[in-house]
PDB file of N, CA and C in Angstrom:
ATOM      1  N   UNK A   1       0.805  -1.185   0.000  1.00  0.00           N
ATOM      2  CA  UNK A   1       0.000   0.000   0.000  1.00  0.00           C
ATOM      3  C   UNK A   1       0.850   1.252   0.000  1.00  0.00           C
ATOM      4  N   UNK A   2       1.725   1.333   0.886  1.00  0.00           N
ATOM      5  CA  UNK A   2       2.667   2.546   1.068  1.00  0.00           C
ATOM      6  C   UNK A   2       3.428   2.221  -0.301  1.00  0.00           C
ATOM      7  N   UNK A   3       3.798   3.523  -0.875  1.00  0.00           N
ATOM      8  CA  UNK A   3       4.467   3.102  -2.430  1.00  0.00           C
ATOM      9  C   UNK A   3       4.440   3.038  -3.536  1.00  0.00           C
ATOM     10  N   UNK A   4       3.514   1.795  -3.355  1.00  0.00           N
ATOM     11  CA  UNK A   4       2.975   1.013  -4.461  1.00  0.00           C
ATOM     12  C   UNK A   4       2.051   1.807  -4.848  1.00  0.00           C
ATOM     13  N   UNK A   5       2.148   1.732  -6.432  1.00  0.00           N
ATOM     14  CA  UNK A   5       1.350   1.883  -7.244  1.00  0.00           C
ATOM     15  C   UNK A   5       0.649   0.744  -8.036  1.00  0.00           C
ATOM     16  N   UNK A   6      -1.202   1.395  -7.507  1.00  0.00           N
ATOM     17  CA  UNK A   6      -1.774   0.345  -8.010  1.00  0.00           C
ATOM     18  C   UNK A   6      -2.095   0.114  -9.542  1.00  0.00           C
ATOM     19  N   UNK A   7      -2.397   1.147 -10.157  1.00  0.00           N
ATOM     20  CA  UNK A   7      -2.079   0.669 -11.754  1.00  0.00           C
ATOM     21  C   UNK A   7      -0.802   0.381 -12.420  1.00  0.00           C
ATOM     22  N   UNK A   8      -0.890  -0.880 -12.517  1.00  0.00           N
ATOM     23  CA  UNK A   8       0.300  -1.473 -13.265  1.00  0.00           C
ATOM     24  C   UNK A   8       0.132  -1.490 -14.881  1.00  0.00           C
ATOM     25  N   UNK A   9       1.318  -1.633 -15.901  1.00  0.00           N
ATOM     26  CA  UNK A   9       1.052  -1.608 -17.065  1.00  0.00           C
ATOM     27  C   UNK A   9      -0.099  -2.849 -17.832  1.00  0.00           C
ATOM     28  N   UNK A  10      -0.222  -4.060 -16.871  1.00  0.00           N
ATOM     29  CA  UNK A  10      -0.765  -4.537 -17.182  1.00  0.00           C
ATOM     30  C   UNK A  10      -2.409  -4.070 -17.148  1.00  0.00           C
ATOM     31  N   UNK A  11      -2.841  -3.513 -15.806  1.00  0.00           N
ATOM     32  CA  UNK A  11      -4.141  -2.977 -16.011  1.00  0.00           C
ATOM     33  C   UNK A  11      -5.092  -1.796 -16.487  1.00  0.00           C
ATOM     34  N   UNK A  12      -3.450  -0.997 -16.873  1.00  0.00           N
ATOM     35  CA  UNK A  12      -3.956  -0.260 -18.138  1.00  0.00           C
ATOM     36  C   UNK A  12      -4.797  -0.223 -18.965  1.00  0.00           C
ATOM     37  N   UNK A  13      -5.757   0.379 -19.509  1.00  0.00           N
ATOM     38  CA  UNK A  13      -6.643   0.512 -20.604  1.00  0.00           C
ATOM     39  C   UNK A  13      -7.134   1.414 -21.502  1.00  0.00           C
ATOM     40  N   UNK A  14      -5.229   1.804 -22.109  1.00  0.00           N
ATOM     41  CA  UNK A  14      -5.864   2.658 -22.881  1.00  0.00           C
ATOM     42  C   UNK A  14      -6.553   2.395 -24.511  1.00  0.00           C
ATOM     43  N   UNK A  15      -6.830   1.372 -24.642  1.00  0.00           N
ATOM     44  CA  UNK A  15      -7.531   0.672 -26.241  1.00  0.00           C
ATOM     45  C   UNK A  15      -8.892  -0.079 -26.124  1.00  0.00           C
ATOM     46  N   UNK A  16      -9.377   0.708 -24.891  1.00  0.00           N
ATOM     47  CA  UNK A  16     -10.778   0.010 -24.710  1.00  0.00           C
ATOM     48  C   UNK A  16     -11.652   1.195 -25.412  1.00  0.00           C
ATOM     49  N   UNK A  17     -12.369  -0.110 -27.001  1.00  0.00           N
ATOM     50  CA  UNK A  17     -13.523   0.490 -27.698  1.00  0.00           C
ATOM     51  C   UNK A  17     -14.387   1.059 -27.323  1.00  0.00           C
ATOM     52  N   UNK A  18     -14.646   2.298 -27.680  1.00  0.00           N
ATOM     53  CA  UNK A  18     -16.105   2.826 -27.514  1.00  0.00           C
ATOM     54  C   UNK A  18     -17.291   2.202 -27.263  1.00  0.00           C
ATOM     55  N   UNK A  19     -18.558   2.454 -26.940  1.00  0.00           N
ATOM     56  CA  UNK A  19     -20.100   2.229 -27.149  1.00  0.00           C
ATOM     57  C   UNK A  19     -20.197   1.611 -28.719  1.00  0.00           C
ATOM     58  N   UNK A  20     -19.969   2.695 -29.480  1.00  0.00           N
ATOM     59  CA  UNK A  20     -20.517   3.026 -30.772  1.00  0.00           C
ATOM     60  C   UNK A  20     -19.581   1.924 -31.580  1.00  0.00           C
ATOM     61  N   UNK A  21     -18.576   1.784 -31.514  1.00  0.00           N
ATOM     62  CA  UNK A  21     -17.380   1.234 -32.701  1.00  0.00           C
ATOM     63  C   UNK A  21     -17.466  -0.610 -31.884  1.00  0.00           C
ATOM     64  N   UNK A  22     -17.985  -0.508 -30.453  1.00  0.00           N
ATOM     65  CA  UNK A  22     -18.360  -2.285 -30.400  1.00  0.00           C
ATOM     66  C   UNK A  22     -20.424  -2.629 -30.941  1.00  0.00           C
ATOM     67  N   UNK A  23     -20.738  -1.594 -30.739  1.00  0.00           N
ATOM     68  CA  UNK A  23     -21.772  -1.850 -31.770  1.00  0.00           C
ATOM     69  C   UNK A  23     -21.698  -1.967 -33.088  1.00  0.00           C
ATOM     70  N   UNK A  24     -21.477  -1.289 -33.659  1.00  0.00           N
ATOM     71  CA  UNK A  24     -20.846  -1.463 -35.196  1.00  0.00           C
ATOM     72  C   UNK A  24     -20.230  -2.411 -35.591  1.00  0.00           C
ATOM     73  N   UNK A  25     -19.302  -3.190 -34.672  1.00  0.00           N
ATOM     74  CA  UNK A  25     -18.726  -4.277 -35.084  1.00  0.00           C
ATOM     75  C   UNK A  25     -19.505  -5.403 -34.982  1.00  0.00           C
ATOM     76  N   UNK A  26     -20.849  -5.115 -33.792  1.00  0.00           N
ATOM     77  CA  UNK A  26     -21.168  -6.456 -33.640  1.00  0.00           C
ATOM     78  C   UNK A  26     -22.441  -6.379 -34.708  1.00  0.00           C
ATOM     79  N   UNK A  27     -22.716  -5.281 -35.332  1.00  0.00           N
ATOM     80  CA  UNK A  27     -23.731  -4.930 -36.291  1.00  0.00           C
ATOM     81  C   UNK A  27     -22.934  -5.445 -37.797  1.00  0.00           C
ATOM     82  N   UNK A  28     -21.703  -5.433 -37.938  1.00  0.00           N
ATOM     83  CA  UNK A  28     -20.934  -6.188 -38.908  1.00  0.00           C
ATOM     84  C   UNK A  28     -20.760  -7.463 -39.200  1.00  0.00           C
ATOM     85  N   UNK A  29     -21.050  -8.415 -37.813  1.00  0.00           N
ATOM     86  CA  UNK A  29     -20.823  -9.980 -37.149  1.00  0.00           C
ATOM     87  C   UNK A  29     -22.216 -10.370 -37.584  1.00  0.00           C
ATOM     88  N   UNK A  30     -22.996  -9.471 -37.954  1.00  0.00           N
ATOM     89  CA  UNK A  30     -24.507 -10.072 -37.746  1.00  0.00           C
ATOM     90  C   UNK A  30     -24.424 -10.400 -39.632  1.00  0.00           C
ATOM     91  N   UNK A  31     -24.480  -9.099 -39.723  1.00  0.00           N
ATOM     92  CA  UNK A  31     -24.398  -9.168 -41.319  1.00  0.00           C
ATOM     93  C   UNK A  31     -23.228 -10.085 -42.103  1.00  0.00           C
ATOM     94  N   UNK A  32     -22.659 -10.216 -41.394  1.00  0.00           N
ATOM     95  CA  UNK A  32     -21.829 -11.159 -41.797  1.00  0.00           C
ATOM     96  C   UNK A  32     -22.702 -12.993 -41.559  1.00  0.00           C
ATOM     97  N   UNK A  33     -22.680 -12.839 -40.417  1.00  0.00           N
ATOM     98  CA  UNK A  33     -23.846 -14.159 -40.384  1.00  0.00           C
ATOM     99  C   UNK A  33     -25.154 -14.541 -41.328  1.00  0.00           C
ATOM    100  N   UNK A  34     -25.339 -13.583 -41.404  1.00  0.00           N
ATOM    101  CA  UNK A  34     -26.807 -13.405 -42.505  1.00  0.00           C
ATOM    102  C   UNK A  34     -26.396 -13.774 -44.030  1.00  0.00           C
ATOM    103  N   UNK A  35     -25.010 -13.168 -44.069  1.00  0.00           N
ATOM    104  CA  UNK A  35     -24.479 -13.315 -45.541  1.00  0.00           C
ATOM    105  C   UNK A  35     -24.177 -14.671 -45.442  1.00  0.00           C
ATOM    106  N   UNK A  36     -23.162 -15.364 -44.641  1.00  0.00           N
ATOM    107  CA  UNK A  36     -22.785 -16.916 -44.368  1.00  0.00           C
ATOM    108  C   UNK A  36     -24.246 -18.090 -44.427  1.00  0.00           C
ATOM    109  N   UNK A  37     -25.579 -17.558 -43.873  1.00  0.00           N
ATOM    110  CA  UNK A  37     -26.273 -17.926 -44.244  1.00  0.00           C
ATOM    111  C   UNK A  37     -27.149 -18.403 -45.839  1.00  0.00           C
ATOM    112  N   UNK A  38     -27.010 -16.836 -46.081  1.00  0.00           N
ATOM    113  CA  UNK A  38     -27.446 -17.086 -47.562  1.00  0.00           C
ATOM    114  C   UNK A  38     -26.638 -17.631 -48.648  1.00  0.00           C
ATOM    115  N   UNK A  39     -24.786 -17.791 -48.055  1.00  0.00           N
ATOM    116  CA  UNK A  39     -23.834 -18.104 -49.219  1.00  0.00           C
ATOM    117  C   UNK A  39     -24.305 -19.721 -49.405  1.00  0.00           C
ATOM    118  N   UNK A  40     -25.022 -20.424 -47.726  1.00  0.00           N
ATOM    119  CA  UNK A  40     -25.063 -21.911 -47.479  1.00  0.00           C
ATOM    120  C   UNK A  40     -26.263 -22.232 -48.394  1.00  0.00           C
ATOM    121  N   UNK A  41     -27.502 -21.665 -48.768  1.00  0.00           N
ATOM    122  CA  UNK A  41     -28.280 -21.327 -49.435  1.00  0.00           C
ATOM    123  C   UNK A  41     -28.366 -21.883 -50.651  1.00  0.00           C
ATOM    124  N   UNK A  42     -27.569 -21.190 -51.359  1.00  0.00           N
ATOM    125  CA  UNK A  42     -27.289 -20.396 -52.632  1.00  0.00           C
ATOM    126  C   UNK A  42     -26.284 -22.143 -52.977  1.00  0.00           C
ATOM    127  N   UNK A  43     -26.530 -22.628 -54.018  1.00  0.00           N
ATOM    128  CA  UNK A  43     -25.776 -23.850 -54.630  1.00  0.00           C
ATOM    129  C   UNK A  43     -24.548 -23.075 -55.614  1.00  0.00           C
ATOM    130  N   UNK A  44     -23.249 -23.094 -55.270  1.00  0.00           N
ATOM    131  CA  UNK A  44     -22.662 -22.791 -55.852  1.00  0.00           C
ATOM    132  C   UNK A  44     -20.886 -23.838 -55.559  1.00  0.00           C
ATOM    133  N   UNK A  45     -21.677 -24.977 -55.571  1.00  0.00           N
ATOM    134  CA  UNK A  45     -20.925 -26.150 -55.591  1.00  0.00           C
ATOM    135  C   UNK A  45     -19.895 -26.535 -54.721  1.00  0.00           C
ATOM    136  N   UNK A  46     -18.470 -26.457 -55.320  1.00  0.00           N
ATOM    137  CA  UNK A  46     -17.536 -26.751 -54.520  1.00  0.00           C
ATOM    138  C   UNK A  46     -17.132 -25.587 -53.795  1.00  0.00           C
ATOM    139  N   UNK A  47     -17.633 -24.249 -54.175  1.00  0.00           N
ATOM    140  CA  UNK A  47     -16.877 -23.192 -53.606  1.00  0.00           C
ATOM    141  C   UNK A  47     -18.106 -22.700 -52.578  1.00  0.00           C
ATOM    142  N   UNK A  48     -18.863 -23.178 -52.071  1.00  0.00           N
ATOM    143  CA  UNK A  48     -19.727 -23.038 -51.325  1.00  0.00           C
ATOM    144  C   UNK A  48     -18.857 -22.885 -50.062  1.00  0.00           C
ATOM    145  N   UNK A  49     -18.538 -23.879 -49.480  1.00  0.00           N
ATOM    146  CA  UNK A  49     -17.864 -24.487 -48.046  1.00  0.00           C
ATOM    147  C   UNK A  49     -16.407 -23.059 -48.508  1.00  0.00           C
ATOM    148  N   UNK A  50     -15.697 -22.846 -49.697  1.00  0.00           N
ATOM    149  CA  UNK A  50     -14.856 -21.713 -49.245  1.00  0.00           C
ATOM    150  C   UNK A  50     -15.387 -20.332 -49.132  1.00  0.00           C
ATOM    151  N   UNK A  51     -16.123 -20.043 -49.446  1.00  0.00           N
ATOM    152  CA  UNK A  51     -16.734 -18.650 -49.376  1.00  0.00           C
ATOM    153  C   UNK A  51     -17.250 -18.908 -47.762  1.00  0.00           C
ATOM    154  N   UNK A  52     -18.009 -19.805 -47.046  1.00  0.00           N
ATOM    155  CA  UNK A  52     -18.417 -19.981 -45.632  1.00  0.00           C
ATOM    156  C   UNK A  52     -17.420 -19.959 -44.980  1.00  0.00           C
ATOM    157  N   UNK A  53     -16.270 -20.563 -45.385  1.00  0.00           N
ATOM    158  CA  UNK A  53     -14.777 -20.831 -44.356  1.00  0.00           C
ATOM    159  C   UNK A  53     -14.089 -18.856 -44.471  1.00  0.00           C
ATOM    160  N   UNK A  54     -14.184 -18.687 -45.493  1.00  0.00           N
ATOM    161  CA  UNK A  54     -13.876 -17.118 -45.921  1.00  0.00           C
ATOM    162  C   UNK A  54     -14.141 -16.194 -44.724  1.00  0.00           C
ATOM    163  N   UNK A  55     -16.279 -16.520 -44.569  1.00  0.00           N
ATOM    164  CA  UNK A  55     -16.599 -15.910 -44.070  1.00  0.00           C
ATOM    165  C   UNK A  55     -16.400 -15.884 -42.179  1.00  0.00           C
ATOM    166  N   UNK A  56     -15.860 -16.823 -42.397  1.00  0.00           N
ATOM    167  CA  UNK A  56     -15.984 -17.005 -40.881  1.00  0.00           C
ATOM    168  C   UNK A  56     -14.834 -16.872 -40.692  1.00  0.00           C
ATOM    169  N   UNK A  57     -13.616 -16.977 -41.394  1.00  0.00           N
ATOM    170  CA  UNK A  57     -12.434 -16.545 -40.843  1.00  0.00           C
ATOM    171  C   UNK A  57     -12.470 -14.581 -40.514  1.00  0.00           C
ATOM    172  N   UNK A  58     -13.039 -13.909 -41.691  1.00  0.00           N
ATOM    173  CA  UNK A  58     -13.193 -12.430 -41.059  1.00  0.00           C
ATOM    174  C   UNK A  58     -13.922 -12.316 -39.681  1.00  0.00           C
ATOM    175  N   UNK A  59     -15.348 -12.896 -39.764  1.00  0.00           N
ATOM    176  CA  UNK A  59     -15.718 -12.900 -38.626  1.00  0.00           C
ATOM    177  C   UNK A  59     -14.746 -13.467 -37.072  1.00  0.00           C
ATOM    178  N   UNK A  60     -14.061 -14.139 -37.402  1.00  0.00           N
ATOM    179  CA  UNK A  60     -13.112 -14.673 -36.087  1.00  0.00           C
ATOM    180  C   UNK A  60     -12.029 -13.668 -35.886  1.00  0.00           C
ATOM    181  N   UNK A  61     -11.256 -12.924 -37.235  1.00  0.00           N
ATOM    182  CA  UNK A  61     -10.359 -11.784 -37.094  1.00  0.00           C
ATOM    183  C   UNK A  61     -10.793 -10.923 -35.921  1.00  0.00           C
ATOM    184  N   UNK A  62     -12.275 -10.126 -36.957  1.00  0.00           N
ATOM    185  CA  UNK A  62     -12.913  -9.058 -35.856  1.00  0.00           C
ATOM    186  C   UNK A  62     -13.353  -9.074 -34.332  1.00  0.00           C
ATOM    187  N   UNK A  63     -13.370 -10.389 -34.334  1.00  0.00           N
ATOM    188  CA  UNK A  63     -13.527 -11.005 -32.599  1.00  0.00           C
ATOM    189  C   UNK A  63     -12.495 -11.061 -31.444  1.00  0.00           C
ATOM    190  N   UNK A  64     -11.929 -11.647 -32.816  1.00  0.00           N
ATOM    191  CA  UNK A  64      -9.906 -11.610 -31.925  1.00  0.00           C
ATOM    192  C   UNK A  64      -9.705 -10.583 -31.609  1.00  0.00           C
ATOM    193  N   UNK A  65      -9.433  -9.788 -32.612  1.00  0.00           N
ATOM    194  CA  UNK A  65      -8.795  -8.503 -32.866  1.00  0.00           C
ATOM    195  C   UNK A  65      -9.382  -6.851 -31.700  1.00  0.00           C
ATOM    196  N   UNK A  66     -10.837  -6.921 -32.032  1.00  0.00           N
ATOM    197  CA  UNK A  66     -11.447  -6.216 -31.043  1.00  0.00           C
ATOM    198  C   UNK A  66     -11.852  -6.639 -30.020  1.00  0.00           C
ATOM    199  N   UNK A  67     -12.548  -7.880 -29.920  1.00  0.00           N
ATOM    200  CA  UNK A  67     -13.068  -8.004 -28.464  1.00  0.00           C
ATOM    201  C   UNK A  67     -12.091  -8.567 -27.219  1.00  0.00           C
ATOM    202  N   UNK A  68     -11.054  -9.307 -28.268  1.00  0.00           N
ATOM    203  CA  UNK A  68     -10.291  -9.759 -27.139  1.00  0.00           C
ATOM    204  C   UNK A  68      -9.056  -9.230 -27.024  1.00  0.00           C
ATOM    205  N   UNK A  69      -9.162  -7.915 -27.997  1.00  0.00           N
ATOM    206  CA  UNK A  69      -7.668  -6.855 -27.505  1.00  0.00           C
ATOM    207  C   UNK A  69      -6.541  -7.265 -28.136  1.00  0.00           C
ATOM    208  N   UNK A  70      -6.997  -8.236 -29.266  1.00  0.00           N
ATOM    209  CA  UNK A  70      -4.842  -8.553 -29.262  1.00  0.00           C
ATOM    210  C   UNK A  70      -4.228  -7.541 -30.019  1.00  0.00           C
ATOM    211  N   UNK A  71      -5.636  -6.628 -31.005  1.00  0.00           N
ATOM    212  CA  UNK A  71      -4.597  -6.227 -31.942  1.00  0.00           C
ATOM    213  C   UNK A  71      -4.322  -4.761 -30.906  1.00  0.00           C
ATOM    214  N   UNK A  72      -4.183  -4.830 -29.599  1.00  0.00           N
ATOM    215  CA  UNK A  72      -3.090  -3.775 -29.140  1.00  0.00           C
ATOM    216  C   UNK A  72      -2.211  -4.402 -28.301  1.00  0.00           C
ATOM    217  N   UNK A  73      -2.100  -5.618 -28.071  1.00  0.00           N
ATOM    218  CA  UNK A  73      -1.950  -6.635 -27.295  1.00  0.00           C
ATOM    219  C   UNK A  73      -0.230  -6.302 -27.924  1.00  0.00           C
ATOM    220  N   UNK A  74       1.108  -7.058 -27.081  1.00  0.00           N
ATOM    221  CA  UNK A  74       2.429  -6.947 -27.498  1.00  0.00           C
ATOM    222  C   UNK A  74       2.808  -8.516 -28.548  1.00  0.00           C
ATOM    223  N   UNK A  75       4.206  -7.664 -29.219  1.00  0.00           N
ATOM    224  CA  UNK A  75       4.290  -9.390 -30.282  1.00  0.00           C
ATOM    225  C   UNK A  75       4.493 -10.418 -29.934  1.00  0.00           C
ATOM    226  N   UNK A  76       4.672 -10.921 -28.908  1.00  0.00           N
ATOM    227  CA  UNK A  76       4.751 -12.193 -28.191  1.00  0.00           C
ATOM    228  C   UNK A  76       3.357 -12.539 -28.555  1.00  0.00           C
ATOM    229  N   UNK A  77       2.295 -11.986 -27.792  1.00  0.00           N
ATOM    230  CA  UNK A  77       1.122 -12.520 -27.783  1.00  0.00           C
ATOM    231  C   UNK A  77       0.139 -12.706 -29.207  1.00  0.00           C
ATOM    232  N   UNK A  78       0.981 -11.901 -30.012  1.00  0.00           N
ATOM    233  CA  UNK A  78       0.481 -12.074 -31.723  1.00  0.00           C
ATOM    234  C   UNK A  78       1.216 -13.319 -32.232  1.00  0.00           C
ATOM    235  N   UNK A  79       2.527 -12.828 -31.991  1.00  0.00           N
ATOM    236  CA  UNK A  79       3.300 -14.083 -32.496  1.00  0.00           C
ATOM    237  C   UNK A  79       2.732 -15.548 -31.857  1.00  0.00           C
ATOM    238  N   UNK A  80       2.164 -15.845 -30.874  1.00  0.00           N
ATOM    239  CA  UNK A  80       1.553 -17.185 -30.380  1.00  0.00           C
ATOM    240  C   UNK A  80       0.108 -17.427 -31.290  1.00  0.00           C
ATOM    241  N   UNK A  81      -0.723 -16.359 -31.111  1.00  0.00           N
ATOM    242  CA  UNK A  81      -1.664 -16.733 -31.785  1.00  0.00           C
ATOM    243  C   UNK A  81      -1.463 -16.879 -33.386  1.00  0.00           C
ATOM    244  N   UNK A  82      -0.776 -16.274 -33.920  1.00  0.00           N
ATOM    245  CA  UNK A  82       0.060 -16.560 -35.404  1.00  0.00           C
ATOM    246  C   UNK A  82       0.237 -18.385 -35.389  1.00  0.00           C
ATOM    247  N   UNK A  83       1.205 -18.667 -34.259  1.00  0.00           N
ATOM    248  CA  UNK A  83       1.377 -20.274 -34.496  1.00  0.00           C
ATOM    249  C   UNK A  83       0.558 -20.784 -34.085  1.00  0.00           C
ATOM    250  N   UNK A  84      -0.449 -20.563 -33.441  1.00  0.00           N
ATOM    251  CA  UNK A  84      -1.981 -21.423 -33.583  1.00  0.00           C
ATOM    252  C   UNK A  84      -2.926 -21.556 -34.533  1.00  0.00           C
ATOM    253  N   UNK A  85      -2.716 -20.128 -34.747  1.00  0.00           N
ATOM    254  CA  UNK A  85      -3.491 -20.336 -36.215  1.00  0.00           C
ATOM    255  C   UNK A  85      -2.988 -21.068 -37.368  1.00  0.00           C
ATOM    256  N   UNK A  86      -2.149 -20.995 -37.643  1.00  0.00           N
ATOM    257  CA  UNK A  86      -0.983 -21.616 -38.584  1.00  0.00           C
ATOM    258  C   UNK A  86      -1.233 -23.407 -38.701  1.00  0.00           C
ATOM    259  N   UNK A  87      -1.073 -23.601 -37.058  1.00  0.00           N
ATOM    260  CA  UNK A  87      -1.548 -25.293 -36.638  1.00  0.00           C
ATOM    261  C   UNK A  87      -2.503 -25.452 -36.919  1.00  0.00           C
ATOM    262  N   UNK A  88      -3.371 -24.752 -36.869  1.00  0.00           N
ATOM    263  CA  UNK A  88      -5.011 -24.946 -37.080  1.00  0.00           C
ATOM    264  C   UNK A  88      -4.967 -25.489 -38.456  1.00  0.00           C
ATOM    265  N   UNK A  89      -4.506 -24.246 -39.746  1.00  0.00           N
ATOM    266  CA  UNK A  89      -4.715 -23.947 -40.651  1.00  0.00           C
ATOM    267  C   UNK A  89      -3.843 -25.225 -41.197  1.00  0.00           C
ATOM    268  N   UNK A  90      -2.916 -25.760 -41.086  1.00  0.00           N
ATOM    269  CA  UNK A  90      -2.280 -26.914 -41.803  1.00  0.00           C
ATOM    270  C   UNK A  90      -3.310 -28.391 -40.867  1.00  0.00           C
ATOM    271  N   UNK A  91      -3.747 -28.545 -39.895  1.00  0.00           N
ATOM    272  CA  UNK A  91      -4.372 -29.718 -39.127  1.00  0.00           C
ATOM    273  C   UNK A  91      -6.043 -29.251 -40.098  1.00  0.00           C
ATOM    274  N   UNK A  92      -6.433 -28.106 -40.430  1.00  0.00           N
ATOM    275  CA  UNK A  92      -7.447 -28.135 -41.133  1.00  0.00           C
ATOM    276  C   UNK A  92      -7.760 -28.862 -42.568  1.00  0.00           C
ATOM    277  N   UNK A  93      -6.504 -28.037 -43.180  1.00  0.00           N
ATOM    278  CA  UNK A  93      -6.125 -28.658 -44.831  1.00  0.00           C
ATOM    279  C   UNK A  93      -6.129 -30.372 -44.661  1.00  0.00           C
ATOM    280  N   UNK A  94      -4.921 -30.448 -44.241  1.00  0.00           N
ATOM    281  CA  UNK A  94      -5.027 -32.041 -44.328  1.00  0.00           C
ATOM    282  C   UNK A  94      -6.441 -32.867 -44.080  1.00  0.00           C
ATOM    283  N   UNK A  95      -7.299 -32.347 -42.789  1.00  0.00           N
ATOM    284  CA  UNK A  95      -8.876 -33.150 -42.763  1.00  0.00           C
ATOM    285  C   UNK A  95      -9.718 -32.809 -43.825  1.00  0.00           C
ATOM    286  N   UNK A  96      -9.646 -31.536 -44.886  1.00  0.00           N
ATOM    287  CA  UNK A  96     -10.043 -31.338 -45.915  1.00  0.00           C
ATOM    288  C   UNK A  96      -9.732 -32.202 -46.855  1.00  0.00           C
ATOM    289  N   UNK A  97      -8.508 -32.423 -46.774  1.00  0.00           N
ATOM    290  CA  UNK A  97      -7.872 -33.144 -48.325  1.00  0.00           C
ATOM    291  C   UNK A  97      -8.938 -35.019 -48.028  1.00  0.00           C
ATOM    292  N   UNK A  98      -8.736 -35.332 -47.108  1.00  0.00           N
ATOM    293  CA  UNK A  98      -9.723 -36.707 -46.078  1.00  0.00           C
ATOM    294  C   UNK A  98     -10.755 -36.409 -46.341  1.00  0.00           C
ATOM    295  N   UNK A  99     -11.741 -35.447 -46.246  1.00  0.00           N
ATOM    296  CA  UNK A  99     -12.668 -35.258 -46.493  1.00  0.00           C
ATOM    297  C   UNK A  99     -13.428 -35.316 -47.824  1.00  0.00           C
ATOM    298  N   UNK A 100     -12.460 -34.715 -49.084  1.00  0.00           N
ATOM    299  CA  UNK A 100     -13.655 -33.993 -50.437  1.00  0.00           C
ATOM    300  C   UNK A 100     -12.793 -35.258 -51.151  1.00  0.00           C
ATOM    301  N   UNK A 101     -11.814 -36.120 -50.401  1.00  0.00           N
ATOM    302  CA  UNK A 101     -11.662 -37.670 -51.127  1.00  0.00           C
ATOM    303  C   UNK A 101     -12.301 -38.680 -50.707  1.00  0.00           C
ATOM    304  N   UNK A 102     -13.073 -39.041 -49.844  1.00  0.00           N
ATOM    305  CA  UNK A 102     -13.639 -39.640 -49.191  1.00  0.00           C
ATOM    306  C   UNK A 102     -15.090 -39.565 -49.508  1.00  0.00           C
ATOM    307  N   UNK A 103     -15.677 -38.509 -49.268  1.00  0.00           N
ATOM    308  CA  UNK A 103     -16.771 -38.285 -49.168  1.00  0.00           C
ATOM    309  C   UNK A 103     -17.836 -38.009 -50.452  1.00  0.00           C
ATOM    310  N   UNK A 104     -18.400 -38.944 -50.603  1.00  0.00           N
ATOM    311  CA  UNK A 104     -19.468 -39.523 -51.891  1.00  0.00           C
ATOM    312  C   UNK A 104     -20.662 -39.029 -52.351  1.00  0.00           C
ATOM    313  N   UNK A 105     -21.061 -38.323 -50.811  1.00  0.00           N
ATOM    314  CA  UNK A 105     -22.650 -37.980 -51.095  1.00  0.00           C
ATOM    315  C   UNK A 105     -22.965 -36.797 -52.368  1.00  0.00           C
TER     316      UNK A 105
END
């Protein structure tokens, strides 16, 4: 207590969004859903499932990015989520490649 200072750099907040700019985003997430909906809709064959994967990767950016702070977040903590995503993104491909060979219907 004597001393110490209680705001530390960690509980800092200076990149906390507005009212207006986390509405907007989540008014973007919607429309984005609505669109992912109608792309599932809409028969446009094999590129169906990439335009949905498309869409949902922006939608997961804007989630990351704003709601959960990374993009003010330091490069350590980008650089980790970089190699997760990365793992994801090669453990994805390969169950794809299993998948559109496999699968008959």
């Amino acid at each position: 207590m004597s001393g110490h200072n209680e705001h530390t750099s960690v509980d800092k907040h200076d990149h906390v969004p507005s009212y207006g700019k986390n509405v907007m985003i989540w008014l973007v997430l919607v429309a984005l859903t609505a669109l992912t909906v109608t792309v599932a809709s809409i028969n446009l064959g094999d590129y169906t499932f990439f335009f949905a994967m498309l869409i949902a990767s922006v939608k997961a950016m804007l989630v990351i990015n704003i709601f959960m702070h990374i993009k003010y977040d330091d490069l350590l903590m980008k650089g980790i989520l970089v190699a997760c995503g990365f793992i994801f993104t090669v453990i994805f491909v390969i169950y794809s490649f299993d998948l559109f060979n496999t699968y008959t219907g």
